[in-house]
C-alpha atoms as a PDB file:
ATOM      1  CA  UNK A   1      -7.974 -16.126  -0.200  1.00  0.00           C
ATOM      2  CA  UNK A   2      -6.866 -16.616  -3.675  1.00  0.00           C
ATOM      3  CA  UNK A   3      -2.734 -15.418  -3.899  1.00  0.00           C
ATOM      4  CA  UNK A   4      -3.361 -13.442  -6.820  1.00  0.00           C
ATOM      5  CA  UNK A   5      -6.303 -11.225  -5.944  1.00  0.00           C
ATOM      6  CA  UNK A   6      -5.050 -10.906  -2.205  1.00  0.00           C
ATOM      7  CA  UNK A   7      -3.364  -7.216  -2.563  1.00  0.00           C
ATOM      8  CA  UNK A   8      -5.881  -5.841  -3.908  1.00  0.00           C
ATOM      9  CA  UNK A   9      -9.192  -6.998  -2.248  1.00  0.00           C
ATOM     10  CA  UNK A  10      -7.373  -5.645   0.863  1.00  0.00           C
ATOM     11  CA  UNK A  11      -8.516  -2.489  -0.056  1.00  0.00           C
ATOM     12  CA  UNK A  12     -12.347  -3.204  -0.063  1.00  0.00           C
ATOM     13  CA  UNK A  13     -11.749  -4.538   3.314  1.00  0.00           C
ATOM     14  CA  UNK A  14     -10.217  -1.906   4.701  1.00  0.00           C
ATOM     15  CA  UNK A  15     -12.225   0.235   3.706  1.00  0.00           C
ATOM     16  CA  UNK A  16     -15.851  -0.628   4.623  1.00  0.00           C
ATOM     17  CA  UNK A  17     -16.605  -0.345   8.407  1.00  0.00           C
ATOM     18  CA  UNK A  18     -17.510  -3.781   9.909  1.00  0.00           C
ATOM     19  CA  UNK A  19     -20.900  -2.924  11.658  1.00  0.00           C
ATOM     20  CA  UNK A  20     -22.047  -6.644  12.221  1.00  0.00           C
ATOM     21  CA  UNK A  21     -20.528 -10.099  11.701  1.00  0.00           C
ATOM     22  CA  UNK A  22     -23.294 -10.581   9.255  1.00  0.00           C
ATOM     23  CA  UNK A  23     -22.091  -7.907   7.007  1.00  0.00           C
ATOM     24  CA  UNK A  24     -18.585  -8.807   6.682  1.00  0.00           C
ATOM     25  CA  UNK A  25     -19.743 -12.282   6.214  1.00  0.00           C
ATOM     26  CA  UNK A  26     -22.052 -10.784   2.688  1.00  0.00           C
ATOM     27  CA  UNK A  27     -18.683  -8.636   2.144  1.00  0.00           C
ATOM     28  CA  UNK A  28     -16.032 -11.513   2.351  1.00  0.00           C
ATOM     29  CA  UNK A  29     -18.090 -13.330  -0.098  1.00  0.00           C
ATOM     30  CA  UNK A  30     -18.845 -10.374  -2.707  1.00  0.00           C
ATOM     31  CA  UNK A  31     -14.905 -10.217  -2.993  1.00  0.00           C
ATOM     32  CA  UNK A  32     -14.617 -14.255  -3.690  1.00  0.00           C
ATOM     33  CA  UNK A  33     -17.444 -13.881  -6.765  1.00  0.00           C
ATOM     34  CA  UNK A  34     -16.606 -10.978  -7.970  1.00  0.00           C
ATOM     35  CA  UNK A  35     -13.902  -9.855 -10.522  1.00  0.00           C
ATOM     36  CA  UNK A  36     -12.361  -6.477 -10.525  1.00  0.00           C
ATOM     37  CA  UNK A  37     -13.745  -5.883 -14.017  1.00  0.00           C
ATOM     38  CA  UNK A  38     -16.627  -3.535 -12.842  1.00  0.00           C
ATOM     39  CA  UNK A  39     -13.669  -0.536 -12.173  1.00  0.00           C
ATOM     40  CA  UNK A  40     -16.287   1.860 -11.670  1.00  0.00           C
ATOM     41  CA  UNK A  41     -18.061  -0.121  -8.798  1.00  0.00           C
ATOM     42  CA  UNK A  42     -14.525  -0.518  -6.826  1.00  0.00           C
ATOM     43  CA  UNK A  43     -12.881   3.401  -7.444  1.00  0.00           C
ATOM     44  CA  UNK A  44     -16.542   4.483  -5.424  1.00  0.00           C
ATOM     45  CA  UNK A  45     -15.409   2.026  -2.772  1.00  0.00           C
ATOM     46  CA  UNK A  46     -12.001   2.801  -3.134  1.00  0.00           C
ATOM     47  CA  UNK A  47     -11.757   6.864  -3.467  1.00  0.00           C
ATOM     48  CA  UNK A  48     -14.572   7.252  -1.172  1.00  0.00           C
ATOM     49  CA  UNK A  49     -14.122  10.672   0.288  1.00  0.00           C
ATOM     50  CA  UNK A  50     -14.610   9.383   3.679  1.00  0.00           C
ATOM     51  CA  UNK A  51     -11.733   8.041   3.938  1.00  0.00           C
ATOM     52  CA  UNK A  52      -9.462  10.924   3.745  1.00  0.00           C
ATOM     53  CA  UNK A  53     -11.003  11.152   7.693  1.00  0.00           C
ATOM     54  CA  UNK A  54      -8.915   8.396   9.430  1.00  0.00           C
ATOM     55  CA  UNK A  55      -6.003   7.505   6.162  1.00  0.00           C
ATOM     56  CA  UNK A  56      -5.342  11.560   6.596  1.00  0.00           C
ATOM     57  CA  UNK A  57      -3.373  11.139   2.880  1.00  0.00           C
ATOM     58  CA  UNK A  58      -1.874  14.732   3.374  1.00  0.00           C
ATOM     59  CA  UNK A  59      -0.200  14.252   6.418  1.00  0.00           C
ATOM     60  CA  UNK A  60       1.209  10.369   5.268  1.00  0.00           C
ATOM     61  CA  UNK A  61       2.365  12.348   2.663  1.00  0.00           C
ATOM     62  CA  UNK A  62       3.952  14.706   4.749  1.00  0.00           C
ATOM     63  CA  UNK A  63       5.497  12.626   7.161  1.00  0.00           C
ATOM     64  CA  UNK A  64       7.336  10.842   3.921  1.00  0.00           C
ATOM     65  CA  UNK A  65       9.204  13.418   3.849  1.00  0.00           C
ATOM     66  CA  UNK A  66       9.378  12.884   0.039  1.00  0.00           C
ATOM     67  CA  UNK A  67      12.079  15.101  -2.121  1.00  0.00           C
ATOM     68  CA  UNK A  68      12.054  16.366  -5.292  1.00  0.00           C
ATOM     69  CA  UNK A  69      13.644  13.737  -7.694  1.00  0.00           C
ATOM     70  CA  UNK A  70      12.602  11.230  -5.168  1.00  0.00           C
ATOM     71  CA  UNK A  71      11.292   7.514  -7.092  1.00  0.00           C
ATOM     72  CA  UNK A  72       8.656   5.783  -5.099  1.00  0.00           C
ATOM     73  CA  UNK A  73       7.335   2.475  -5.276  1.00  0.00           C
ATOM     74  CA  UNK A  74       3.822   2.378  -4.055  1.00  0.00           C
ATOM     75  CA  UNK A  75       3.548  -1.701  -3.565  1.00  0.00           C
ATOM     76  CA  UNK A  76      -0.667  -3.048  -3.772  1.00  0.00           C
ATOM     77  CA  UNK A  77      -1.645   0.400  -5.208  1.00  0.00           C
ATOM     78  CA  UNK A  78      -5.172  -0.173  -6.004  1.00  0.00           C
ATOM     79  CA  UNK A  79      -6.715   3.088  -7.795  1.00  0.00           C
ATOM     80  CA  UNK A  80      -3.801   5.101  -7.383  1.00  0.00           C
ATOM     81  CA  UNK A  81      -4.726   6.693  -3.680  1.00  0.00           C
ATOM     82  CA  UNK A  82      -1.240   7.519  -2.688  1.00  0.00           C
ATOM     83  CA  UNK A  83       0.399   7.259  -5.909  1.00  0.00           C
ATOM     84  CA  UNK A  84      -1.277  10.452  -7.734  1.00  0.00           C
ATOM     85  CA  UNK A  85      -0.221  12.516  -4.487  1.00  0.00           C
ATOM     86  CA  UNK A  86       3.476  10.912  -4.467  1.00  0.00           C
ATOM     87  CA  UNK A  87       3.772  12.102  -8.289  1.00  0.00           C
ATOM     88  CA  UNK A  88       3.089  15.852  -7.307  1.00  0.00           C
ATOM     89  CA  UNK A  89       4.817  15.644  -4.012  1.00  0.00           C
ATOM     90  CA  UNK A  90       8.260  14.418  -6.033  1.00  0.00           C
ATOM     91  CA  UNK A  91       7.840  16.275  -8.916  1.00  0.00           C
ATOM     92  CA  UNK A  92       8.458  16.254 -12.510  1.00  0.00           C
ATOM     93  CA  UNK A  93      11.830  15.254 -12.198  1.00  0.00           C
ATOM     94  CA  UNK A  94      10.557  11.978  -9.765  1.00  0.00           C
ATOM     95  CA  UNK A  95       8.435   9.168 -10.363  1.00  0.00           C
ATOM     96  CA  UNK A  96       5.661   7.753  -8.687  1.00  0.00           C
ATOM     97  CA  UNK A  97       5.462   4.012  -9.303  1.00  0.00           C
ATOM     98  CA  UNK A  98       1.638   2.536  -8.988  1.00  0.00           C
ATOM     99  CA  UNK A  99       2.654  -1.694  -8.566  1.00  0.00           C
ATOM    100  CA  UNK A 100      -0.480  -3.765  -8.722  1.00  0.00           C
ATOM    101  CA  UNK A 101      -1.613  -7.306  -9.484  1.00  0.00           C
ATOM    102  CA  UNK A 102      -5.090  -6.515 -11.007  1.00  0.00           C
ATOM    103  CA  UNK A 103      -4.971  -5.017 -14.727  1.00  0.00           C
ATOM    104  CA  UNK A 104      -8.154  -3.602 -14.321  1.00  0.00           C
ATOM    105  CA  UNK A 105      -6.524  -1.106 -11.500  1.00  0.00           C
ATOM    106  CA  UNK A 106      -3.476  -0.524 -13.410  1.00  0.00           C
ATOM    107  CA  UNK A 107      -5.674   0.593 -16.678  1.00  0.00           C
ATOM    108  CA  UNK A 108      -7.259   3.187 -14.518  1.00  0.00           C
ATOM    109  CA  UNK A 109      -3.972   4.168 -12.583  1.00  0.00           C
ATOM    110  CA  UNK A 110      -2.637   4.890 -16.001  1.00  0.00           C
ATOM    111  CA  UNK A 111      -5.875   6.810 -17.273  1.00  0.00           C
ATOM    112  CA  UNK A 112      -5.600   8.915 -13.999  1.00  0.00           C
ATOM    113  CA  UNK A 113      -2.166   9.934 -14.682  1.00  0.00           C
ATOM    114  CA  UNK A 114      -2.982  10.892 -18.317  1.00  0.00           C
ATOM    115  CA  UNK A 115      -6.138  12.839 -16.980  1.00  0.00           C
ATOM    116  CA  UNK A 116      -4.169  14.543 -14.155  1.00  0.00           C
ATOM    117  CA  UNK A 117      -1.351  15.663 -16.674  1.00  0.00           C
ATOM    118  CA  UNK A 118       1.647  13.748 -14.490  1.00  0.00           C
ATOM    119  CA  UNK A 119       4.338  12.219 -16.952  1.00  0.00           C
ATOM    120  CA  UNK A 120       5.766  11.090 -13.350  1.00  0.00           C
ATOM    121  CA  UNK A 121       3.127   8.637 -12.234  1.00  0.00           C
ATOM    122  CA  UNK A 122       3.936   5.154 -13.958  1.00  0.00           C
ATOM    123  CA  UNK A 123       1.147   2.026 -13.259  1.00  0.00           C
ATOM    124  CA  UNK A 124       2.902  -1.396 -13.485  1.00  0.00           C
ATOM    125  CA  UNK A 125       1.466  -4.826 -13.718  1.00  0.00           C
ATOM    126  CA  UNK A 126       3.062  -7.018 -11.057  1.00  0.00           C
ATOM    127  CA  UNK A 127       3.247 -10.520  -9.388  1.00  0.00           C
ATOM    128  CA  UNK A 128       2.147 -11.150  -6.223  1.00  0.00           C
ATOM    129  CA  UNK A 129       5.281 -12.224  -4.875  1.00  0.00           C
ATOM    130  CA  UNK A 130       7.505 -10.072  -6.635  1.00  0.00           C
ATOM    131  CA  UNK A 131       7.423  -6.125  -7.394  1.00  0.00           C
ATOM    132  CA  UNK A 132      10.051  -6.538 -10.195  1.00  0.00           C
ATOM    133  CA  UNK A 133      11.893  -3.418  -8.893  1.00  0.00           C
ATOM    134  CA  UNK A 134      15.360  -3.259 -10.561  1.00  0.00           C
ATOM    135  CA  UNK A 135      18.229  -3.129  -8.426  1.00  0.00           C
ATOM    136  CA  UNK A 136      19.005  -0.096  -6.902  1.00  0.00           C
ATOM    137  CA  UNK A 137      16.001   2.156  -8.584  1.00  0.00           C
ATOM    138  CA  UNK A 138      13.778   3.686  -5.696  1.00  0.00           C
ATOM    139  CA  UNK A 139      14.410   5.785  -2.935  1.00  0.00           C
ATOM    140  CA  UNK A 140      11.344   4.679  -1.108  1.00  0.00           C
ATOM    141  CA  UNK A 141       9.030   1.816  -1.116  1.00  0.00           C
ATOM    142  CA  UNK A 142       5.603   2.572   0.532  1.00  0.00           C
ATOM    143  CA  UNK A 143       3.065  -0.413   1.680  1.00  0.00           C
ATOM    144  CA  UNK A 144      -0.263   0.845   2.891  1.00  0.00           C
ATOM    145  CA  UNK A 145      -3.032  -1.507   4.043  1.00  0.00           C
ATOM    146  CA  UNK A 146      -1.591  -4.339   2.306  1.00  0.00           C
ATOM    147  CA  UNK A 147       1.679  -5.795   3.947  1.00  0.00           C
ATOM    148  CA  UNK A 148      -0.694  -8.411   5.568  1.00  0.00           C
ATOM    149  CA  UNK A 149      -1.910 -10.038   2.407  1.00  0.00           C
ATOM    150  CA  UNK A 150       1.776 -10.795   1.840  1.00  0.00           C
ATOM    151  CA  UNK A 151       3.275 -14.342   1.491  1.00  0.00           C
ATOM    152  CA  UNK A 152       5.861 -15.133   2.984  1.00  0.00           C
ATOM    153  CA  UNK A 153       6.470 -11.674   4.475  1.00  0.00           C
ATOM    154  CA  UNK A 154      10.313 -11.957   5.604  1.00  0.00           C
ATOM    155  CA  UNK A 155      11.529 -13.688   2.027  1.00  0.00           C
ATOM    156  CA  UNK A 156       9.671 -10.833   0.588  1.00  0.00           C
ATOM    157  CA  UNK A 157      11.156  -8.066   2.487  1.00  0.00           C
ATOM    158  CA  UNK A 158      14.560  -9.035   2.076  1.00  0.00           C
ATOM    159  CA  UNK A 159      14.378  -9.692  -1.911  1.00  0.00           C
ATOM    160  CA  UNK A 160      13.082  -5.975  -1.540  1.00  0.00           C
ATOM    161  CA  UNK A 161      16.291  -4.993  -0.228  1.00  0.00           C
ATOM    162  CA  UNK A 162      18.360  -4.853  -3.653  1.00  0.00           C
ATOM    163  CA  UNK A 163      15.658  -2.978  -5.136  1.00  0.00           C
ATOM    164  CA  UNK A 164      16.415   0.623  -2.774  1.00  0.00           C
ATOM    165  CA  UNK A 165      18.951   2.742  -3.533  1.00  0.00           C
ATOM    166  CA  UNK A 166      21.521   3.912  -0.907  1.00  0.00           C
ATOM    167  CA  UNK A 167      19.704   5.365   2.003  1.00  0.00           C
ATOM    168  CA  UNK A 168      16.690   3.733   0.746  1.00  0.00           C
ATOM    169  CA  UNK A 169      13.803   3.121   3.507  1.00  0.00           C
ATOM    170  CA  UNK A 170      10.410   0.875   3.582  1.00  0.00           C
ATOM    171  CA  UNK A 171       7.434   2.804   5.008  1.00  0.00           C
ATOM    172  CA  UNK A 172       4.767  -0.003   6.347  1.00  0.00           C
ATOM    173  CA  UNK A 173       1.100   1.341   6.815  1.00  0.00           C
ATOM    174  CA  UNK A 174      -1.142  -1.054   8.669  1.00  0.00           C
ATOM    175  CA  UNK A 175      -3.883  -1.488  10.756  1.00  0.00           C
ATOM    176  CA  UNK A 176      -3.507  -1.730  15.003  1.00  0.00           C
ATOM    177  CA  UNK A 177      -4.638  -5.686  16.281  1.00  0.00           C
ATOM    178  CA  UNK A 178      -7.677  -3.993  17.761  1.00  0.00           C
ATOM    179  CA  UNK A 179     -11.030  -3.633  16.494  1.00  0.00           C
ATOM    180  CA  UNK A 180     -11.666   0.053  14.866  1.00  0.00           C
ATOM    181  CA  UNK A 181     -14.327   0.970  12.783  1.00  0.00           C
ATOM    182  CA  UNK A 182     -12.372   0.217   9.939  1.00  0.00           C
ATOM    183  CA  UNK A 183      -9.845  -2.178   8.661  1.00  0.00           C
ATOM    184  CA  UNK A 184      -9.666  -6.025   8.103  1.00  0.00           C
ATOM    185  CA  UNK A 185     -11.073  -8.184  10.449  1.00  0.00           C
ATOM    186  CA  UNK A 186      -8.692  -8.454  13.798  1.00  0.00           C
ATOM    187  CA  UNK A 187      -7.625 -12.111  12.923  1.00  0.00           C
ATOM    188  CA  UNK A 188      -6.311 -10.562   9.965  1.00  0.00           C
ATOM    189  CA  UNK A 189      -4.470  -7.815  11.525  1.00  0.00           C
ATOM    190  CA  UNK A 190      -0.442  -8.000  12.448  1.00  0.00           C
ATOM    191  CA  UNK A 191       0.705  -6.162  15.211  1.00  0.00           C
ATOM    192  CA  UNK A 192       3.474  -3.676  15.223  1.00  0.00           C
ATOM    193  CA  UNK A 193       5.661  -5.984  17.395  1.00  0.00           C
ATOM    194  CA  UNK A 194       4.938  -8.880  14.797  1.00  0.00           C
ATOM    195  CA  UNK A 195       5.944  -6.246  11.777  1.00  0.00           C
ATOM    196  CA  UNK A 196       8.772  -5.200  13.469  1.00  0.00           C
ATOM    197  CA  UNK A 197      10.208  -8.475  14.245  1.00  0.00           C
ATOM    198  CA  UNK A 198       9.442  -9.724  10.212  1.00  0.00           C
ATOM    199  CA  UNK A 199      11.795  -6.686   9.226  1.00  0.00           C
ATOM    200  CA  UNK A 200      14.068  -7.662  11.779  1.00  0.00           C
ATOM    201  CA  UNK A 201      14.664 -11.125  10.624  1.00  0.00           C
ATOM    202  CA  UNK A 202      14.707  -9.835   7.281  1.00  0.00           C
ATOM    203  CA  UNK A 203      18.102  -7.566   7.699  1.00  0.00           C
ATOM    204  CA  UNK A 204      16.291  -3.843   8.395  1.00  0.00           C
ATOM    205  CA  UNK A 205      16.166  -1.859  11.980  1.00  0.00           C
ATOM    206  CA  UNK A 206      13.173   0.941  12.845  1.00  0.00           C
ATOM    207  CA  UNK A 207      13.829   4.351  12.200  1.00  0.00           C
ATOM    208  CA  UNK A 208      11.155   5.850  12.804  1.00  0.00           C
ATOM    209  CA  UNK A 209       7.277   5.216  14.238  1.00  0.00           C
ATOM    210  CA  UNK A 210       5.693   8.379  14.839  1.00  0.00           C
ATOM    211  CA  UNK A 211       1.861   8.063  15.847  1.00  0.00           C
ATOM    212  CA  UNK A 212      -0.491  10.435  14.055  1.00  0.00           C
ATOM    213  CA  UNK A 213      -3.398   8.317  12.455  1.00  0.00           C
ATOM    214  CA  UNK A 214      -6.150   6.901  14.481  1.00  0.00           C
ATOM    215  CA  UNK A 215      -6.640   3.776  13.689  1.00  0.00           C
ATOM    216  CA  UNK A 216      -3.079   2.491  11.655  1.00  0.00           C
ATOM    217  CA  UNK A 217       0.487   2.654  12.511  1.00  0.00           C
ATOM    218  CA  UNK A 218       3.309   4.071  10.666  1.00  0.00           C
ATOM    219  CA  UNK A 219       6.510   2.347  10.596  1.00  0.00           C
ATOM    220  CA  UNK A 220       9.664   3.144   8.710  1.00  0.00           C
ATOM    221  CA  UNK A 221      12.714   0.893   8.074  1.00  0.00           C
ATOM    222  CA  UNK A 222      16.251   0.919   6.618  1.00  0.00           C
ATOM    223  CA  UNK A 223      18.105  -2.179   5.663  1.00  0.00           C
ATOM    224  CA  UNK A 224      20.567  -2.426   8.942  1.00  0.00           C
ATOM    225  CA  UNK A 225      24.288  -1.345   7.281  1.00  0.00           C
END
């Protein structure tokens, strides 16, 4: 899969059930042909309302425990999902950061902000193997659905580690190995045990894991002192 569409065509993978071989087959190959241009095409695939159902966005949001004044970095944002509800959960006087690779998801991140009315919710070009985060700027980076389509995952984590400010934690969102009704194919999966161990080598310990969504884990991780 080509390195600079990779964080975002996670998202029309994981969210599409997988009925039949056959139909991810016709899937896989719709994302190789086809651009992101058509934005309307990919927020109705995107911001289906189904998928509030198993990604439960409330509760994630929730179990952030996000403050006020908090500044989150919401890493392979896509159309904005979790970024919209991070910019009212941290209020005015936080910012929700919407990171993506694609320009044509960024345009509409930033339209959605100006349409919603939140000053706080800032949509950022990035690379694909680099956020650009400056040093010491966000209290919480958030990666949901996409830490898989990461290069070189540990080298990646660790350069993140200058970018969070005292205190600052890494909440991972990813599908279980298993086959669900939902999600990336399983080769494409990473286990918990295989996240956990990439933070590990990269300097952070687990802090917390609770278990509340049906067919992802949550994991959330501190640089180790």
């Amino acid at each position: 899969m080509n390195k600079k569409i990779a964080i975002s065509l996670f998202l029309l993978i994981a969210l599409v059930p997988f009925l039949e071989s056959g139909a991810l087959g016709q899937r896989m190959a719709l994302t190789r042909q086809h651009s992101f241009e058509d934005i309307d095409r990919w927020v109705t695939i995107f911001e289906d309302p189904k998928r509030e159902e198993w990604q439960k966005p409330d509760e994630v949001v929730k179990m952030l425990n996000l403050r006020p004044g908090d500044v989150i970095a919401d890493i392979g944002a896509g159309t904005g999902y979790f970024t919209r509800r991070f910019a009212v959960a941290v209020g005015p006087e936080g910012k929700a950061l919407g990171l993506d690779i694609e320009p044509s998801m960024v345009k509409y991140m930033k339209e959605d902000a100006q349409k919603l009315g939140l000053k706080n919710y800032e949509a950022r070009i990035v690379k694909a193997d680099d956020p650009e985060l400056a040093p010491e700027s966000v209290d919480i980076i958030f990666i949901c659905d996409t830490y898989h389509h990461i290069e070189e995952r540990v080298m990646y984590l660790a350069n993140l580690k200058k970018a969070l400010k005292p205190n600052g934690r890494i909440v991972i969102v990813e599908f279980y190995k298993r086959e669900t009704p939902v999600g990336p194919p399983l080769e494409m999966k990473l286990s918990e045990e295989t996240v956990r161990e990439e933070f590990r080598q990269a300097g952070y310990h687990l802090t917390r894991s609770p278990v509340f969504l049906p067919y992802q884990y949550f994991l959330e991780f501190k640089p180790v002192e």
